[in-house]
Protein backbone atom coordinates (compact mmCIF):
# COMPACT_ATOMS: atom_id res chain seq x y z
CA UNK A 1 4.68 -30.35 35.00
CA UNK A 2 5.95 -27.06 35.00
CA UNK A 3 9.72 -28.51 35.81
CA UNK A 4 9.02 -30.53 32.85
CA UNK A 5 8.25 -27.91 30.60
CA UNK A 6 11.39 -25.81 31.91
CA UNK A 7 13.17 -28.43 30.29
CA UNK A 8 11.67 -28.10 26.93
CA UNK A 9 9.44 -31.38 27.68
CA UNK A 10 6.08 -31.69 25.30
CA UNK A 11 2.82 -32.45 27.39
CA UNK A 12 1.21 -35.19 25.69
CA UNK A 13 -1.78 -37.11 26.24
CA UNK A 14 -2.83 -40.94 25.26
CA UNK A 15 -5.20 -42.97 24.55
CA UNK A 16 -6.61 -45.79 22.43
CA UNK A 17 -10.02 -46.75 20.78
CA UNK A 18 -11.17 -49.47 18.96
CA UNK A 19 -13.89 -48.83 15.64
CA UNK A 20 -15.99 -51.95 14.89
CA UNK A 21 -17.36 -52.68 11.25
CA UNK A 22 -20.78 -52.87 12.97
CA UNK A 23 -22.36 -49.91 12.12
CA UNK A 24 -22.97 -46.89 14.90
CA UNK A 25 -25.82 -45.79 15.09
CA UNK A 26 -27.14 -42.14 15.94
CA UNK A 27 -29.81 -39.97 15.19
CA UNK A 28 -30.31 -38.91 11.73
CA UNK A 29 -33.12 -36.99 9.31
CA UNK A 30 -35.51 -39.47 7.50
CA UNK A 31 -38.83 -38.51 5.35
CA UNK A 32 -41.68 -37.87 7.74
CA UNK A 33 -43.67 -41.73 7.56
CA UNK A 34 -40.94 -43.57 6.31
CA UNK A 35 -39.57 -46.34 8.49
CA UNK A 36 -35.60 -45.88 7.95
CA UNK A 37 -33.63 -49.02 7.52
CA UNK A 38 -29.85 -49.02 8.34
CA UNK A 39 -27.45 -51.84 6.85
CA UNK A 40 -25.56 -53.72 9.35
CA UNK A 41 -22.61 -56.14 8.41
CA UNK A 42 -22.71 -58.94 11.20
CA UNK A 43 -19.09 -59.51 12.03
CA UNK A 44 -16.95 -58.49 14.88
CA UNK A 45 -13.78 -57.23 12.41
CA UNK A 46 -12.28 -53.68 14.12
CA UNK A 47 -9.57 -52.05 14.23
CA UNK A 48 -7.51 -50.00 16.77
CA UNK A 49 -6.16 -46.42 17.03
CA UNK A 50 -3.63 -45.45 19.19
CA UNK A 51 -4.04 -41.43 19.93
CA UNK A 52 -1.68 -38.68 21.46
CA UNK A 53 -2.73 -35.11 21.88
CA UNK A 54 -0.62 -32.01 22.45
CA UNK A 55 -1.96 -28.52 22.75
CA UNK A 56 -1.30 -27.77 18.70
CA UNK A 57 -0.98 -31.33 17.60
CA UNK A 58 -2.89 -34.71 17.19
CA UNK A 59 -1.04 -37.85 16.37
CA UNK A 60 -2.36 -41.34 15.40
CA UNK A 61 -1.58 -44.70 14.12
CA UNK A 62 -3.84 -47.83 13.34
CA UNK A 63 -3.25 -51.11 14.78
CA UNK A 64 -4.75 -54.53 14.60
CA UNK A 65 -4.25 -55.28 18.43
CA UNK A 66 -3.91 -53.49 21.98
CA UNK A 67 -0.97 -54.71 23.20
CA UNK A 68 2.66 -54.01 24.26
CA UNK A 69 3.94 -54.27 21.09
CA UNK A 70 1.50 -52.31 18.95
CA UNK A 71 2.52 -49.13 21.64
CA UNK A 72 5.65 -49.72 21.46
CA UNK A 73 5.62 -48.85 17.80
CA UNK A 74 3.58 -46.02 18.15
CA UNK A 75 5.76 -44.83 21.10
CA UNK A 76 8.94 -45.03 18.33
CA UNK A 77 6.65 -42.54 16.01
CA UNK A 78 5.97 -39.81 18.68
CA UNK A 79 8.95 -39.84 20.26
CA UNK A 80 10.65 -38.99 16.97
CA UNK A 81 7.72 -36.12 16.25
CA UNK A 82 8.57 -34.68 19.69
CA UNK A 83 11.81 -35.60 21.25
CA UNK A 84 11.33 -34.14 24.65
CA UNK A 85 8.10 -35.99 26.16
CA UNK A 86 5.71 -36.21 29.25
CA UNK A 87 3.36 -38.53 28.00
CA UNK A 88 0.16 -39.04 30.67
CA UNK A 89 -2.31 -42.21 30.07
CA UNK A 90 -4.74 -44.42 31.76
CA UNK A 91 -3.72 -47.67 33.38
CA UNK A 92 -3.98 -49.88 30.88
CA UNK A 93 -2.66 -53.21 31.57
CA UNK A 94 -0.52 -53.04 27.78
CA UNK A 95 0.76 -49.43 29.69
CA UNK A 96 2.78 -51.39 32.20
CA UNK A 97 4.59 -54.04 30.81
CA UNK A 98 8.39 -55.29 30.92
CA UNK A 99 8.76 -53.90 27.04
CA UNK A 100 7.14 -50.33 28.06
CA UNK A 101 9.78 -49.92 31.15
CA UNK A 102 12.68 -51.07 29.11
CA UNK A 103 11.24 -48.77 26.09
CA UNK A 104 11.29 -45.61 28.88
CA UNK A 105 14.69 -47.15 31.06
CA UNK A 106 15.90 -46.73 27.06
CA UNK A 107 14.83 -43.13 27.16
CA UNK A 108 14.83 -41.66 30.44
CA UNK A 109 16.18 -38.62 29.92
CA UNK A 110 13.81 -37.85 26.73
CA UNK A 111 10.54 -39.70 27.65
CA UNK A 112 8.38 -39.48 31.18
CA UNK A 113 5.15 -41.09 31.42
CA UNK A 114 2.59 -40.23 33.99
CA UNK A 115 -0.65 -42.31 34.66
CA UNK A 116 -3.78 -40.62 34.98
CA UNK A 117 -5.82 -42.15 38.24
CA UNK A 118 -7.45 -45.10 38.11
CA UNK A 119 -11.25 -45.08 36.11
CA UNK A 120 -11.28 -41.49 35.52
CA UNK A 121 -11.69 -41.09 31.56
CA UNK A 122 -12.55 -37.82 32.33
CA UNK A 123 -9.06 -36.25 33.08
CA UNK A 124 -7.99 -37.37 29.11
CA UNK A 125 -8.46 -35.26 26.26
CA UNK A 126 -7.62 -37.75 24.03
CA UNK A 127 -11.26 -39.27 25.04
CA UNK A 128 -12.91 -35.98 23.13
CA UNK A 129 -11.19 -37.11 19.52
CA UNK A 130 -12.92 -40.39 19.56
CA UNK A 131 -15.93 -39.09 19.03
CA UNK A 132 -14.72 -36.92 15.21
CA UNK A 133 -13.50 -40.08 14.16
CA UNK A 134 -16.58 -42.57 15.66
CA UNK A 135 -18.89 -39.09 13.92
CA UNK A 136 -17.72 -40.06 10.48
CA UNK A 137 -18.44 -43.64 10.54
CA UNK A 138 -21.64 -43.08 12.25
CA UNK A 139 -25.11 -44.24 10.44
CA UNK A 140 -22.80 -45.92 7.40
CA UNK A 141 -22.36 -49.51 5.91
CA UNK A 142 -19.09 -50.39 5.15
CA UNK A 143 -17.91 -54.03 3.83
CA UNK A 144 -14.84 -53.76 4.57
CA UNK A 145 -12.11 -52.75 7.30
CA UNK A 146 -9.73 -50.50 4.71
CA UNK A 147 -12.95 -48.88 3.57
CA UNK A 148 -14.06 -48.01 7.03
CA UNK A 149 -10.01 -47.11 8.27
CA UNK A 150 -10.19 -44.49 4.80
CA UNK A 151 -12.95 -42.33 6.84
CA UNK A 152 -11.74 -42.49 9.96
CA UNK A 153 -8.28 -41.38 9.11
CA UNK A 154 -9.54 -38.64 6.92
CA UNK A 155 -11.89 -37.48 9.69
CA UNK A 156 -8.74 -37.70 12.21
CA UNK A 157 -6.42 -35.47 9.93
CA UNK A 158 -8.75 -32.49 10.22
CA UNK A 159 -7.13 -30.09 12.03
CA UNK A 160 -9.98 -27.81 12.31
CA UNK A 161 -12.67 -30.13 13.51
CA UNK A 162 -10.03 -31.50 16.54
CA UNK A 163 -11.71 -30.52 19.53
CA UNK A 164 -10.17 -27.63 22.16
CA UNK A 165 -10.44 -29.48 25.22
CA UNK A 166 -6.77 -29.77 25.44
CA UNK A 167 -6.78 -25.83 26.37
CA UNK A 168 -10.43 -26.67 28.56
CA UNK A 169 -9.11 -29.86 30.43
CA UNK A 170 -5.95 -28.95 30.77
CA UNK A 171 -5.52 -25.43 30.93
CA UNK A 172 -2.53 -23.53 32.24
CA UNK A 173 -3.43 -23.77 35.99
CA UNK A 174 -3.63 -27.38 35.95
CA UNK A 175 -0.68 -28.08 33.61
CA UNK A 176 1.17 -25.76 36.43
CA UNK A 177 -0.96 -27.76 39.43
CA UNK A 178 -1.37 -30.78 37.63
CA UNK A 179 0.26 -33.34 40.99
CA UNK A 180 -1.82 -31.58 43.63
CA UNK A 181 -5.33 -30.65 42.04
CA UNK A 182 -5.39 -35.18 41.01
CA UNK A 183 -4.10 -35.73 44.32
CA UNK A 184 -6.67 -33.30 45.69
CA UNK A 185 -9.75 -35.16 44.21
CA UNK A 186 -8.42 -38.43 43.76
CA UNK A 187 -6.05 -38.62 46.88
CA UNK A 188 -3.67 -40.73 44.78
CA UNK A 189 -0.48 -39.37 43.27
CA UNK A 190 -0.84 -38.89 39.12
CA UNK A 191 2.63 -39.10 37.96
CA UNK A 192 4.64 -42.20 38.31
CA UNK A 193 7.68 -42.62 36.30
CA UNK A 194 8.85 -45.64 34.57
């Protein structure tokens, strides 16, 4: 990573998530005796945001499917916000696909992508910015899927409220030992370029 950032490369994390029209529910403050009801629309209409985090900056774009295609479009959008990019992201099976390689074969000097290890959630910071956007929608009815996109995208564009752990999960020891502290714990290697 640090040979990455010699060369002016952004470290970027990504991720997806998917927000249902069924309600989430959490805890919330009712009158003492009362027996709170919460609305629930019974379909199984959501929606899909693609996510990538730097250390200053949070990017996002709504989609109606996770698949090669709906990355690939969001891939055009961030690597036009940051030109130089090590991207890192799970193993999705949309991650690995003959578009994606062609997309980075296309852009091998400019773009790098790195996999995280197998089933370990953990290691992305992305994960943490789920939970502002899955906050705002939480205990609320909502008929439709615009209606329900206007929150989350107005919770997602508050700088402020975005979450640190960018500086916490990745802070400048790992960014600098990023290869051996994965391989370390995981005993796989964590970059593999495309």
């Amino acid at each position: 990573i640090a040979r990455y950032r010699r060369k002016g490369f952004i470290i970027a994390c990504l991720d997806e998530s998917t927000y249902g029209i069924a309600p989430v529910l959490r805890r919330g403050w009712a009158r003492r005796g009362s027996k709170p009801v919460a609305l629930i629309n019974h379909t199984r209409d959501c929606m899909h945001v693609f996510g990538a985090r730097t250390r200053h900056n949070f990017s996002f774009r709504f989609s109606s499917r996770l698949n090669q295609h709906a990355l690939l479009r969001f891939l055009d959008e961030i690597v036009l916000r940051w030109p130089r990019l090590l991207l890192f992201m799970d193993n999705a099976k949309w991650h690995h696909g003959k578009l994606i390689r062609a997309f980075c074969k296309r852009r091998r000097r400019t773009l790098r992508l790195a996999f995280f290890p197998p089933y370990s959630p953990e290691l992305n910071p992305v994960e943490q910015c789920w939970k502002i956007g899955k906050a705002a929608i939480a205990n609320r009815h909502f008929r439709t899927l615009p209606a329900m996109q206007y929150h989350v995208r107005n919770a997602l564009n508050k700088e402020k409220v975005m979450p640190k752990y960018f500086e916490i999960y990745v802070p400048s020891y790992y960014t600098e030992n990023w290869t051996s502290v994965c391989h370390q714990f995981f005993k796989t290697p964590v970059i593999s370029h495309m």
